[in-house]
C-alpha atoms as a PDB file:
ATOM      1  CA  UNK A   1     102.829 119.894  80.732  1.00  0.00           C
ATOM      2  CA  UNK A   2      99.315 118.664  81.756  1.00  0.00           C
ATOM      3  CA  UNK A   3      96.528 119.025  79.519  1.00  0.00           C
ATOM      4  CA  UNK A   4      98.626 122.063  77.456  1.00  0.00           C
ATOM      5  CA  UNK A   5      99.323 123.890  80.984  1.00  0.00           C
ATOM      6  CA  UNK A   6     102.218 124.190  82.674  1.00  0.00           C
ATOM      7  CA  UNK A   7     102.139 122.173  86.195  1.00  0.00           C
ATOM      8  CA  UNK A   8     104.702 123.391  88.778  1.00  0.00           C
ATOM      9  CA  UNK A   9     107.265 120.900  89.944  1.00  0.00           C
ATOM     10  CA  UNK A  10     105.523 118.886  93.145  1.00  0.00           C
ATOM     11  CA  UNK A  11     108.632 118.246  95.058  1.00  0.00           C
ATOM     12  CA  UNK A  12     108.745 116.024  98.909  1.00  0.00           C
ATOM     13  CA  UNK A  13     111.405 115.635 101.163  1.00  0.00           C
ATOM     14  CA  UNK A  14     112.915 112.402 102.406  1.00  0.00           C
ATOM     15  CA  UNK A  15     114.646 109.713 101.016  1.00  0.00           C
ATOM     16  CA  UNK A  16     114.588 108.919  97.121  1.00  0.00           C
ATOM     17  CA  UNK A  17     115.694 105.569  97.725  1.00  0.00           C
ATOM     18  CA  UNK A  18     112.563 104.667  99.924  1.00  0.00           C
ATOM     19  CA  UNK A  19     109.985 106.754  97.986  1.00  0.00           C
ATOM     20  CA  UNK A  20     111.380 104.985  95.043  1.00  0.00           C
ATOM     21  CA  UNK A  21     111.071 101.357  96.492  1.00  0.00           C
ATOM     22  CA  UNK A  22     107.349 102.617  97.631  1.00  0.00           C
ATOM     23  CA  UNK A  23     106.111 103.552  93.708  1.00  0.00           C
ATOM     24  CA  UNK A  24     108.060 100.424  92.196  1.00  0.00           C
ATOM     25  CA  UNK A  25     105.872  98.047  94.851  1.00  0.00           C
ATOM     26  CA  UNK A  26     102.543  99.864  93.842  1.00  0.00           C
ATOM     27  CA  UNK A  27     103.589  99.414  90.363  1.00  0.00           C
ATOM     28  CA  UNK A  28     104.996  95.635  90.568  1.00  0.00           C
ATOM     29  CA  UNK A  29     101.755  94.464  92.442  1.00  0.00           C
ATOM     30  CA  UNK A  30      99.647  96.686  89.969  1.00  0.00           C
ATOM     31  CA  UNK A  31     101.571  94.827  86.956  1.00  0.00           C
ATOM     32  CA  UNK A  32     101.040  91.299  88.605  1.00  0.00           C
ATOM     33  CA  UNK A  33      97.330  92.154  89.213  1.00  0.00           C
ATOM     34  CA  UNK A  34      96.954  93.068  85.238  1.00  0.00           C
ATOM     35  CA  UNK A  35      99.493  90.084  84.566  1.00  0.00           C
ATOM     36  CA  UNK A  36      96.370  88.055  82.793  1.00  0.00           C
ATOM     37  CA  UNK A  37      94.252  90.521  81.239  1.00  0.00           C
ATOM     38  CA  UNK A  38      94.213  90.767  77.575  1.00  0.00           C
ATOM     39  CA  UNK A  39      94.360  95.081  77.779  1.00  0.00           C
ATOM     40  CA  UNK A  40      96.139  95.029  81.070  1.00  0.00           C
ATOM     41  CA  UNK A  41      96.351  98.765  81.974  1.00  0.00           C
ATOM     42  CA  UNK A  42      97.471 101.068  84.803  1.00  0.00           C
ATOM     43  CA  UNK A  43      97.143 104.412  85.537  1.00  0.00           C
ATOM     44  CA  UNK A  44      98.999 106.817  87.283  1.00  0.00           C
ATOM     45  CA  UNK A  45      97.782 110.314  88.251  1.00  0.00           C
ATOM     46  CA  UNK A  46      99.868 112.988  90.375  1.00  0.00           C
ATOM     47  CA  UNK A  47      97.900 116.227  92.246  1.00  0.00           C
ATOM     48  CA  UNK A  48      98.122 118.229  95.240  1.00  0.00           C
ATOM     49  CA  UNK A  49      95.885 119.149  97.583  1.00  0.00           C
ATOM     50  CA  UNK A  50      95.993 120.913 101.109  1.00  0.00           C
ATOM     51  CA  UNK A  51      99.614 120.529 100.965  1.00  0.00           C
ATOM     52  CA  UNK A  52      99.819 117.228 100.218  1.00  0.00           C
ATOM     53  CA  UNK A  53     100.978 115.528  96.984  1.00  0.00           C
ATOM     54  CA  UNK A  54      98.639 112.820  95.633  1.00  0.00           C
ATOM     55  CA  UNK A  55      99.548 109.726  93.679  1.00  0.00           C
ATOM     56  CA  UNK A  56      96.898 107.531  92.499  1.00  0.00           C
ATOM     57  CA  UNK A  57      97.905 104.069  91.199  1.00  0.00           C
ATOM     58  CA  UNK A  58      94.897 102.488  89.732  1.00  0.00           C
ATOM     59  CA  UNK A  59      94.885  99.149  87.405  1.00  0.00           C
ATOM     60  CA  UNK A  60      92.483  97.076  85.707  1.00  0.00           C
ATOM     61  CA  UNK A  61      92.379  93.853  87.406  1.00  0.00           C
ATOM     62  CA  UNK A  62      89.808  91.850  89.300  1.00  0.00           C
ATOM     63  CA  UNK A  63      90.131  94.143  92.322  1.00  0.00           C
ATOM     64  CA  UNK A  64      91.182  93.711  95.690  1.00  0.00           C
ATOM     65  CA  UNK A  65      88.699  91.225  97.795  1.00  0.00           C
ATOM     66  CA  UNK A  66      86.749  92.711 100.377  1.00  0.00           C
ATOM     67  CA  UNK A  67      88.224  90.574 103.193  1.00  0.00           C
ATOM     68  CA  UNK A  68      91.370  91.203 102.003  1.00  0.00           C
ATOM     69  CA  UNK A  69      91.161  95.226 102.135  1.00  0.00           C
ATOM     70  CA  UNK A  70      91.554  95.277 106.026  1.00  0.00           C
ATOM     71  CA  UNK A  71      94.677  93.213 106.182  1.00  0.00           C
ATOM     72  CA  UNK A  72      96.633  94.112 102.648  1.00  0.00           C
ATOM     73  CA  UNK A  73      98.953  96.758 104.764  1.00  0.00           C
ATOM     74  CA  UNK A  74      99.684  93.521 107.434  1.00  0.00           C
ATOM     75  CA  UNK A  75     103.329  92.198 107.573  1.00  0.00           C
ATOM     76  CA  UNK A  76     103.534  88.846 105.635  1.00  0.00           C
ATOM     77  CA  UNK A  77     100.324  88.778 104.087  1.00  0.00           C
ATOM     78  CA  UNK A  78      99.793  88.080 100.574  1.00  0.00           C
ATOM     79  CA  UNK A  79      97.395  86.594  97.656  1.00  0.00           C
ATOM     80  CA  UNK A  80     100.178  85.794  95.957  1.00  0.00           C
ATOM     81  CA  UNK A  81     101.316  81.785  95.670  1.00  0.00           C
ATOM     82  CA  UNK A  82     103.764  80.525  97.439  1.00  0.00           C
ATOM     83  CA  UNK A  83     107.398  81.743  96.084  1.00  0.00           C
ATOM     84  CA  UNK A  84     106.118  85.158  94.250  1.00  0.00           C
ATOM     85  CA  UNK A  85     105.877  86.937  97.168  1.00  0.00           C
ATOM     86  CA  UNK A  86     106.549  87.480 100.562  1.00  0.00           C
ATOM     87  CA  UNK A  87     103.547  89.735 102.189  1.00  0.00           C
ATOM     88  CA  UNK A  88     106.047  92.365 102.864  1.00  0.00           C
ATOM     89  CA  UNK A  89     106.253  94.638 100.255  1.00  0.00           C
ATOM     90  CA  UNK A  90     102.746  96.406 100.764  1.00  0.00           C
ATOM     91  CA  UNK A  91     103.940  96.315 104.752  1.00  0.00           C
ATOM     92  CA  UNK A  92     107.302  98.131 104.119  1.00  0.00           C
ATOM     93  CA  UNK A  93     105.769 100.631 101.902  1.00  0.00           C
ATOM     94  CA  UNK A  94     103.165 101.402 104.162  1.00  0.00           C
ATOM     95  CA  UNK A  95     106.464 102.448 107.003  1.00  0.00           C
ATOM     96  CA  UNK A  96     108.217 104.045 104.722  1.00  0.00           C
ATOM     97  CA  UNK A  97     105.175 106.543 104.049  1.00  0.00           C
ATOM     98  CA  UNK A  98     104.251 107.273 107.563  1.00  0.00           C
ATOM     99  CA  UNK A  99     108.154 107.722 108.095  1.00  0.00           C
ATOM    100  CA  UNK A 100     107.834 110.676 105.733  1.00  0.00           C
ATOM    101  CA  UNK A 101     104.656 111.843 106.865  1.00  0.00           C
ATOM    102  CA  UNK A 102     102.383 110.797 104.510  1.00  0.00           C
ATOM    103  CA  UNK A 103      99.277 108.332 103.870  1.00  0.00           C
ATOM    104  CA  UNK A 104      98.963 105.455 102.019  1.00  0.00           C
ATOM    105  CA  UNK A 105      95.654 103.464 101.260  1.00  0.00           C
ATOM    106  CA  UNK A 106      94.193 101.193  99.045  1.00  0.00           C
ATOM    107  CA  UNK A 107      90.348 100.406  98.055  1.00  0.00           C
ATOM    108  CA  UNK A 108      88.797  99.169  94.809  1.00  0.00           C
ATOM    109  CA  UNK A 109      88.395 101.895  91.949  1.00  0.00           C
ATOM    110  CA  UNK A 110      84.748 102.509  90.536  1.00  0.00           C
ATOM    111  CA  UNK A 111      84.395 100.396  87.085  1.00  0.00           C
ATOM    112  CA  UNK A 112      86.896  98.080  88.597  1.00  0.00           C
ATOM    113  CA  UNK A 113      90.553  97.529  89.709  1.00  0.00           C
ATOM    114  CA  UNK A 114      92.287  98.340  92.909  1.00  0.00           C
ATOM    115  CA  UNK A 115      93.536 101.835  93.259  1.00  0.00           C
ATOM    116  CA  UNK A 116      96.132 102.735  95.554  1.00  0.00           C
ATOM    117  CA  UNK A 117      96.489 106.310  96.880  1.00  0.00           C
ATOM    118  CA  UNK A 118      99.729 107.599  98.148  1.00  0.00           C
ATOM    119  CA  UNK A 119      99.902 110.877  99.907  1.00  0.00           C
ATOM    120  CA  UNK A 120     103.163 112.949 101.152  1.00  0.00           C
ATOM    121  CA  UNK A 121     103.766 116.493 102.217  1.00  0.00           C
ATOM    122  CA  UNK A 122     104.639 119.158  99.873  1.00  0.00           C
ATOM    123  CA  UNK A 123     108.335 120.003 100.880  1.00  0.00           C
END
């Protein structure tokens, strides 16, 4: 139920194990991006669209930095310090979706935060 109406099930195809490790990333680096706020938040909103199925991960941290938007898909890189992370994660994820067909992109939200959108095909 969504707003007192019944939404139909969204269902993809491919593997639950990789679509899985895809939403726990977004989530993880959404959590340590909120990690020092004092109302961290994050929201997660599912839709469809032109036969896609739309997930939109947005949180309430400082945002993602400008020079850092062209190169946060990029094996190996990472804001993170030194033993938190490996610069993968984001990297993987980003396979994983094409793998299956889909998009994945990132950009800061308006009002703040980063917002990650993740897009797959409607099985």
């Amino acid at each position: 139920m969504c707003n007192g109406k019944r939404v139909p099930p969204l269902t993809v195809m491919g593997s639950a194990g990789q679509l899985q490790q895809v939403m726990m990333n977004l989530l993880q680096n959404g959590f340590d991006a909120v990690g020092q706020n004092e109302a961290p938040h994050i929201w997660v909103t599912v839709g469809h669209a032109d036969g896609m199925v739309r997930v939109v991960l947005r949180d309430n941290g400082p945002g993602i930095p400008p020079e850092h938007l062209l190169r946060i898909f990029d094996p190996f890189f990472t804001t993170k310090p030194v033993g938190k992370g490996t610069g993968l994660g984001l990297s993987i994820s980003y396979g994983i979706v094409e793998q299956h067909g889909g998009r994945l992109s990132a950009r800061n939200a308006e009002g703040g935060g980063a917002e990650f959108v993740l897009e797959l095909p409607l099985a």
